[in-house]
N, C-alpha and C. Protein backbone atom coordinates (compact mmCIF):
# COMPACT_ATOMS: atom_id res chain seq x y z
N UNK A 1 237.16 270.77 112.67
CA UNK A 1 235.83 271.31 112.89
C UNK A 1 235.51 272.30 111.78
N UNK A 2 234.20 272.09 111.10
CA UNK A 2 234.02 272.95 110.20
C UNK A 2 232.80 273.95 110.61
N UNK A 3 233.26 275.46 110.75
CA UNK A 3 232.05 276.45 111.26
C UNK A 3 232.36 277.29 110.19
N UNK A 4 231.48 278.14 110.70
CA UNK A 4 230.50 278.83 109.53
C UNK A 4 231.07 280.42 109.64
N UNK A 5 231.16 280.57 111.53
CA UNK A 5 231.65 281.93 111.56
C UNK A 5 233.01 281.90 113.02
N UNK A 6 233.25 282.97 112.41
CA UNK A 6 234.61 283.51 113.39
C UNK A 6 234.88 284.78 113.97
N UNK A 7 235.12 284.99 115.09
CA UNK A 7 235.53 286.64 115.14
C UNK A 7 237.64 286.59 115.43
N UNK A 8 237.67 287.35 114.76
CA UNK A 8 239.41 288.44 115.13
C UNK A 8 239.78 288.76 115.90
N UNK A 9 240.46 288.86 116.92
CA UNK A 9 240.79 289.71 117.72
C UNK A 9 242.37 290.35 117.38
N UNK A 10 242.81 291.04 116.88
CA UNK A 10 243.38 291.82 116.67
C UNK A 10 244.31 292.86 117.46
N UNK A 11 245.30 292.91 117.40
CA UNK A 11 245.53 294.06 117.62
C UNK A 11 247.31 294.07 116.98
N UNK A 12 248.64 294.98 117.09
CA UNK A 12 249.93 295.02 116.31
C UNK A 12 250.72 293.76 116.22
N UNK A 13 250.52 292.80 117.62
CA UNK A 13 251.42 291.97 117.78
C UNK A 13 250.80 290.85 117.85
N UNK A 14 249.45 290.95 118.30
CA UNK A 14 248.83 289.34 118.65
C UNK A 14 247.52 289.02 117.79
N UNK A 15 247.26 288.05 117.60
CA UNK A 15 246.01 287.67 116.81
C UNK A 15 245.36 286.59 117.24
N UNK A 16 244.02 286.27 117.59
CA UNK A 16 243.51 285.25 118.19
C UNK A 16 242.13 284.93 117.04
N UNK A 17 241.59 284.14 116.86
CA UNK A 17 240.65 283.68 115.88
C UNK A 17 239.95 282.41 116.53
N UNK A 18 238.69 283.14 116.76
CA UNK A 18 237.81 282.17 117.34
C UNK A 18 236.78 281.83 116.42
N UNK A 19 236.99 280.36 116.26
CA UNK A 19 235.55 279.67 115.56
C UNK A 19 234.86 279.37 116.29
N UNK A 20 233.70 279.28 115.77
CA UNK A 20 232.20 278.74 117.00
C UNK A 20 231.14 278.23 115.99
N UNK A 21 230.75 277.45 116.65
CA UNK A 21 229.28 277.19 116.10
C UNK A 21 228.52 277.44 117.46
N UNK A 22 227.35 276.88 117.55
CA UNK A 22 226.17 276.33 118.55
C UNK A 22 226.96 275.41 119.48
N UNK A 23 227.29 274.69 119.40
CA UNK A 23 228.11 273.66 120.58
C UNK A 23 229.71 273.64 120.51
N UNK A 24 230.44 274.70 119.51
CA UNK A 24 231.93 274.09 119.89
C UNK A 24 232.76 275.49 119.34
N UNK A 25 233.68 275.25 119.76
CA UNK A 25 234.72 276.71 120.27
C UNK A 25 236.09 276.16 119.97
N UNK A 26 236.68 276.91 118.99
CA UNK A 26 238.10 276.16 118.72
C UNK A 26 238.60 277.82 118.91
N UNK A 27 240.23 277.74 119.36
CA UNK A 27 241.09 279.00 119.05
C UNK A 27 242.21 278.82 118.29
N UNK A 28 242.69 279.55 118.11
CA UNK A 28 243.82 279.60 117.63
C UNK A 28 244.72 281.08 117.58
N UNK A 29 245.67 281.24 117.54
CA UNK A 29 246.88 282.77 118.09
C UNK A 29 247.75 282.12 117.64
N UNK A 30 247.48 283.91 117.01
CA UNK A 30 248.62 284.09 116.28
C UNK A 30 249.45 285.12 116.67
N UNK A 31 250.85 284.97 116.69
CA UNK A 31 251.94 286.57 117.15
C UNK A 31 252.47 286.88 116.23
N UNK A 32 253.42 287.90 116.47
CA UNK A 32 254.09 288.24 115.59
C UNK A 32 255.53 288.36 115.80
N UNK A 33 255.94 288.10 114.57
CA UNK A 33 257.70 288.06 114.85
C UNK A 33 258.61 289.16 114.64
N UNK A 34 259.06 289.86 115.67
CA UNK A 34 260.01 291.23 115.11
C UNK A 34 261.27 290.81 114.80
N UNK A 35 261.78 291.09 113.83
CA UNK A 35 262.90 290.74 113.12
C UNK A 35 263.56 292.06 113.62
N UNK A 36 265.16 292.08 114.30
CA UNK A 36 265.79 293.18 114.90
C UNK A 36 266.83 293.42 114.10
N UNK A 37 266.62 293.72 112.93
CA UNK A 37 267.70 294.44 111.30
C UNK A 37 267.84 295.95 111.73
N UNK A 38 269.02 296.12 110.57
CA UNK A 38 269.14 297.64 110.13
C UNK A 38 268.80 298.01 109.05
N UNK A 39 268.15 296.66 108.57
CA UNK A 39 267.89 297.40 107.09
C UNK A 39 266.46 298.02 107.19
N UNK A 40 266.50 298.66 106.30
CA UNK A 40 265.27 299.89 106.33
C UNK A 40 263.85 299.49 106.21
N UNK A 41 262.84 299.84 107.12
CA UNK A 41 261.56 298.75 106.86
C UNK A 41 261.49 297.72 107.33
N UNK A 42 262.27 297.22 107.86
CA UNK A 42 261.90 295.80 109.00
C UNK A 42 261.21 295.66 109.31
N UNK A 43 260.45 296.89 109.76
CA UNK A 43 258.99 296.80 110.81
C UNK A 43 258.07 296.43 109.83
N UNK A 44 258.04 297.20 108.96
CA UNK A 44 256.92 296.94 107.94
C UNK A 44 256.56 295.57 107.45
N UNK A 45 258.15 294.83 106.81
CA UNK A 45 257.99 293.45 106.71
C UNK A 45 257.43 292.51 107.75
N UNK A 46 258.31 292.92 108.92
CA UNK A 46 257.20 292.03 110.17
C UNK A 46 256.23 292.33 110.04
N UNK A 47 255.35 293.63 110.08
CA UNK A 47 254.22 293.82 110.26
C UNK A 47 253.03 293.10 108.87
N UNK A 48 253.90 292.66 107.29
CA UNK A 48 252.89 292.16 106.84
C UNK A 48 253.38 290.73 106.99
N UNK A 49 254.36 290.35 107.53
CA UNK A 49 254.90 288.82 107.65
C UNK A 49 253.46 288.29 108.37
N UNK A 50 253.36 289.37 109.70
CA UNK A 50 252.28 289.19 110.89
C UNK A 50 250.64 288.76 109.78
N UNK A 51 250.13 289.95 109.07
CA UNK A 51 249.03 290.08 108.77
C UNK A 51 249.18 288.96 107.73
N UNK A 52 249.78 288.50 106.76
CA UNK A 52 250.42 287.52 106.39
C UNK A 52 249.52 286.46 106.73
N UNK A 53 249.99 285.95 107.90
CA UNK A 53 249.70 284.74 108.44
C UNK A 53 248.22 284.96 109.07
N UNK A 54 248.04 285.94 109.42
CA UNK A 54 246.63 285.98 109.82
C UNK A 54 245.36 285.66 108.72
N UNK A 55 246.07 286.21 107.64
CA UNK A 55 244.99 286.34 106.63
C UNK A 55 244.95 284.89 106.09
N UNK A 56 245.92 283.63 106.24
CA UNK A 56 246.20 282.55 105.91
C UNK A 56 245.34 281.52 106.76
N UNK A 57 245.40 281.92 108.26
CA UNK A 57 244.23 281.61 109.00
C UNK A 57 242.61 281.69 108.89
N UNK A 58 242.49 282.72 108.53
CA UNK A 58 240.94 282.84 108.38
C UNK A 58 240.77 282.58 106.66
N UNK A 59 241.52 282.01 105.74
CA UNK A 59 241.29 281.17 104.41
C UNK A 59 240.10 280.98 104.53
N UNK A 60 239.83 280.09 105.08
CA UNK A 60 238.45 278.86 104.78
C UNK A 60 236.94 279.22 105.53
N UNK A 61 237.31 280.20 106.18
CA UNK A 61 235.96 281.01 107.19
C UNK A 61 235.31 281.65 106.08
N UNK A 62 234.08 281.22 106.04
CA UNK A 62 233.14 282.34 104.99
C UNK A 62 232.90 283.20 105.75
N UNK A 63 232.60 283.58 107.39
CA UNK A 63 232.47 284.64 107.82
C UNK A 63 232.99 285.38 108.63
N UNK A 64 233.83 286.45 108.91
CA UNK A 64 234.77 286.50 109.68
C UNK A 64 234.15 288.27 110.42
N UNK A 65 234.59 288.36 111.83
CA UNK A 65 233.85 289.89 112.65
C UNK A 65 235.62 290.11 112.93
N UNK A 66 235.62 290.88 112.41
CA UNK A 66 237.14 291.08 113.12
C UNK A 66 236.86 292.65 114.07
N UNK A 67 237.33 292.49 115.41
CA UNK A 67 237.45 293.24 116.67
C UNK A 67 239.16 293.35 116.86
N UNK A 68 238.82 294.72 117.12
CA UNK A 68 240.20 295.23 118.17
C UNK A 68 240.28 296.96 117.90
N UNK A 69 241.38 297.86 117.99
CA UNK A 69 241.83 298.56 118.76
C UNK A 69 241.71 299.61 116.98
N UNK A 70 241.36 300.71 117.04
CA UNK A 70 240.66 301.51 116.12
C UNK A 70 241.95 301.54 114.52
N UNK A 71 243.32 301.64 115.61
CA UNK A 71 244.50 301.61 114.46
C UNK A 71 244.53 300.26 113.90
N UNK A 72 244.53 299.20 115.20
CA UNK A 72 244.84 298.04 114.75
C UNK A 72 243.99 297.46 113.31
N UNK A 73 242.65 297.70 113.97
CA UNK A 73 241.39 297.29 112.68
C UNK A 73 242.09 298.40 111.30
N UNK A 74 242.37 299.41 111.17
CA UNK A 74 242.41 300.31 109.80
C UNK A 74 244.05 299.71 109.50
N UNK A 75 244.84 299.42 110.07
CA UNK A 75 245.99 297.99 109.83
C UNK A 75 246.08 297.16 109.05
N UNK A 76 245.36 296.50 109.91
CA UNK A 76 244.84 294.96 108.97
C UNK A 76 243.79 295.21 107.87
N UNK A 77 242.86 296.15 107.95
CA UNK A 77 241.97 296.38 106.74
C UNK A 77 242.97 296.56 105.63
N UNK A 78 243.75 297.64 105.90
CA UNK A 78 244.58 298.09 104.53
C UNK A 78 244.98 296.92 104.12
N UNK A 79 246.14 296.70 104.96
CA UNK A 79 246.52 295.26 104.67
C UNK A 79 245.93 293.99 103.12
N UNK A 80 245.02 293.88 104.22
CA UNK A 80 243.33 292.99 103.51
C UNK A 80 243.26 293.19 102.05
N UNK A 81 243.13 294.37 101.98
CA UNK A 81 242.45 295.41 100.79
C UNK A 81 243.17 294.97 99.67
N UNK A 82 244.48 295.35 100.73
CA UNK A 82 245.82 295.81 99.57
C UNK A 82 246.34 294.55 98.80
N UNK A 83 246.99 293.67 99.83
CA UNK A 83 247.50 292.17 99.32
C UNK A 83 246.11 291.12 99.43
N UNK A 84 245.36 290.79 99.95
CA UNK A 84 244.34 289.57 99.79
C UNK A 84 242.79 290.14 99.67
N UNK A 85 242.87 290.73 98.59
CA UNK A 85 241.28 291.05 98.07
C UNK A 85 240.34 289.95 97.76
N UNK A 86 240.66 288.95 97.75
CA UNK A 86 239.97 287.07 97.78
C UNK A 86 239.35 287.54 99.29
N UNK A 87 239.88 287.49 99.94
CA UNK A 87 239.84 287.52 101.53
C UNK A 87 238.51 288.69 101.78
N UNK A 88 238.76 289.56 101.69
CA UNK A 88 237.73 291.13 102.35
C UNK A 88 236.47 290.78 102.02
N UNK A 89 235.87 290.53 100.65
CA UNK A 89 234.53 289.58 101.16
C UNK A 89 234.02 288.89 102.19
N UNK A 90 234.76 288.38 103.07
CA UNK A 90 234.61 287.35 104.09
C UNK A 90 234.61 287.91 105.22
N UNK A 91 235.37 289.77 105.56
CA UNK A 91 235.42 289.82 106.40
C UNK A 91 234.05 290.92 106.84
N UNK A 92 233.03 290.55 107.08
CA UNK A 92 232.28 290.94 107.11
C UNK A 92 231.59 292.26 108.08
N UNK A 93 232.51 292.33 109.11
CA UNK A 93 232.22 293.40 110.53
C UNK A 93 233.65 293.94 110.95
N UNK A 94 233.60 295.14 111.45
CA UNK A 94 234.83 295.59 112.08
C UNK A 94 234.17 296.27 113.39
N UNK A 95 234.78 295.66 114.76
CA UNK A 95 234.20 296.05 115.43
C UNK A 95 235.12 296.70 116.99
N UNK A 96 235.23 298.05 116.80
CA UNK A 96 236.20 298.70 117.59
C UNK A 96 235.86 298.07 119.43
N UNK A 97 236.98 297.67 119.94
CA UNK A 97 236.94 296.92 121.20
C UNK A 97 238.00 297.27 122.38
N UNK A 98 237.76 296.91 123.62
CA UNK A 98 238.99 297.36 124.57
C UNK A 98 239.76 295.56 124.68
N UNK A 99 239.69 295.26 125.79
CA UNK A 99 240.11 294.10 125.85
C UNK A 99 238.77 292.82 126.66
N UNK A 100 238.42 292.45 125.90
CA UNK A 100 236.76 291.26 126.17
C UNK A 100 237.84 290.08 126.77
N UNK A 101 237.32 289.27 127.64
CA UNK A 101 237.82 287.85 127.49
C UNK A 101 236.97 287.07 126.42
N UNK A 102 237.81 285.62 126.59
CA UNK A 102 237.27 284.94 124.66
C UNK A 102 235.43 284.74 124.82
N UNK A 103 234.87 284.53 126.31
CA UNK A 103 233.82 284.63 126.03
C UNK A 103 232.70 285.64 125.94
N UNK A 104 233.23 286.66 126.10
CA UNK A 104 232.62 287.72 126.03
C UNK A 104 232.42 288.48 124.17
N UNK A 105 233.74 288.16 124.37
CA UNK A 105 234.09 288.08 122.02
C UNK A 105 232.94 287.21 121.59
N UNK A 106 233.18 286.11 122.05
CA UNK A 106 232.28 284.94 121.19
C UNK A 106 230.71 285.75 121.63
N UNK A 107 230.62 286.11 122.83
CA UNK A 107 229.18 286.59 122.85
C UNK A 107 228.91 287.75 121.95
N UNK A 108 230.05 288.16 121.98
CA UNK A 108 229.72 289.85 120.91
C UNK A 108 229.31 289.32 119.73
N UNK A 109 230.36 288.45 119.02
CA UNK A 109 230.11 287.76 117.64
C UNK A 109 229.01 287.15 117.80
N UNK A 110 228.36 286.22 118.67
CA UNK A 110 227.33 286.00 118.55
C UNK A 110 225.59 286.51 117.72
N UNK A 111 226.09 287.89 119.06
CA UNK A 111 224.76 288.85 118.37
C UNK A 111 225.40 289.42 117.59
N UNK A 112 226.60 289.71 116.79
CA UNK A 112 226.49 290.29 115.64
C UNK A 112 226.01 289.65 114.39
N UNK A 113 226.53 288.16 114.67
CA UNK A 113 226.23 287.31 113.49
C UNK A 113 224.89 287.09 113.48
N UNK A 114 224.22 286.88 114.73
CA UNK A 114 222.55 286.85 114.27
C UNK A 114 222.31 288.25 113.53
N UNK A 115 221.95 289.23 113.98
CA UNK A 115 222.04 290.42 113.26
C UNK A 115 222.26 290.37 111.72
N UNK A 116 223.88 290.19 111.72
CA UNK A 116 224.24 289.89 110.20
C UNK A 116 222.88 289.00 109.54
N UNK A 117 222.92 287.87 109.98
CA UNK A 117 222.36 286.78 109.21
C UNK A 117 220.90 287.02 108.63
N UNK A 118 220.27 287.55 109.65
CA UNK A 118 219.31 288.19 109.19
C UNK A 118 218.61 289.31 108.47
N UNK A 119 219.75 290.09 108.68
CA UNK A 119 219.69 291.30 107.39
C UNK A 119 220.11 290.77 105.77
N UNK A 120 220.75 289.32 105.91
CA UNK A 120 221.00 288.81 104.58
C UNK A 120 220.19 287.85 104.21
N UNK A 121 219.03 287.45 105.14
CA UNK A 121 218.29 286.24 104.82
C UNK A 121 218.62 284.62 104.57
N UNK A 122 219.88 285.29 105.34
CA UNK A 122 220.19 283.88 105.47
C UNK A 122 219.92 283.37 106.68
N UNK A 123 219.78 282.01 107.00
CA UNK A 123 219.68 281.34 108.31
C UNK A 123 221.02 281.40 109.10
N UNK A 124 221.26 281.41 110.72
CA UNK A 124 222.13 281.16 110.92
C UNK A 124 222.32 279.28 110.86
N UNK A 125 223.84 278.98 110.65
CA UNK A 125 224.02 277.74 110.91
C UNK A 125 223.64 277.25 112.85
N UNK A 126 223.41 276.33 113.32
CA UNK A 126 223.08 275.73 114.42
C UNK A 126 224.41 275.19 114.69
């Protein structure tokens, strides 16, 4: 399925990525893997192993709202910034959240992306 936009859901350990158009809804989750070492920084490596793969997911999305938890979003931004600057163009919204179910996300993204779309003159896709 090819859509246009997506929102994030975010937060240290889990990642969910919802595409949508007008008629169709795909997911996909992502976790994360803690590696239980002594060597120094483990966490860190999991933690970009995690963002890693997230950022590998939303590749091909020209538009992406990423939602979640105030640390989690300034996380993954750095992240973003730091290793996949291709990527941060795309991600277009950060939007601090508690816990939505997926349709309540997709409704948030909804009106954000109209919003968006129209402050850029662009049409939304149908």
């Amino acid at each position: 399925m090819t859509t246009f936009h997506a929102v994030l859901r975010i937060d240290h350990q889990n990642a969910e990525v919802l595409q949508f158009d007008a008629e169709h809804l795909q997911s996909q989750r992502i976790k994360a893997h803690t590696h239980h070492t002594a060597q120094h920084a483990s966490g860190v490596r999991s933690e970009h192993e995690f963002y890693a793969a997230v950022c590998e997911a939303l590749a091909e999305i020209p538009e992406v709202l990423v939602a979640g938890s105030k640390t989690a979003l300034a996380d993954f931004r750095h992240y973003a910034e730091k290793h996949r600057p291709a990527l941060v163009p795309h991600l277009v919204g950060y939007e601090t959240i508690d816990h939505p179910t997926a349709p309540q996300l997709v409704a948030m993204a909804r009106k954000f992306f109209l919003r968006y779309d129209r402050m850029a003159g662009t049409p939304t896709p149908a």
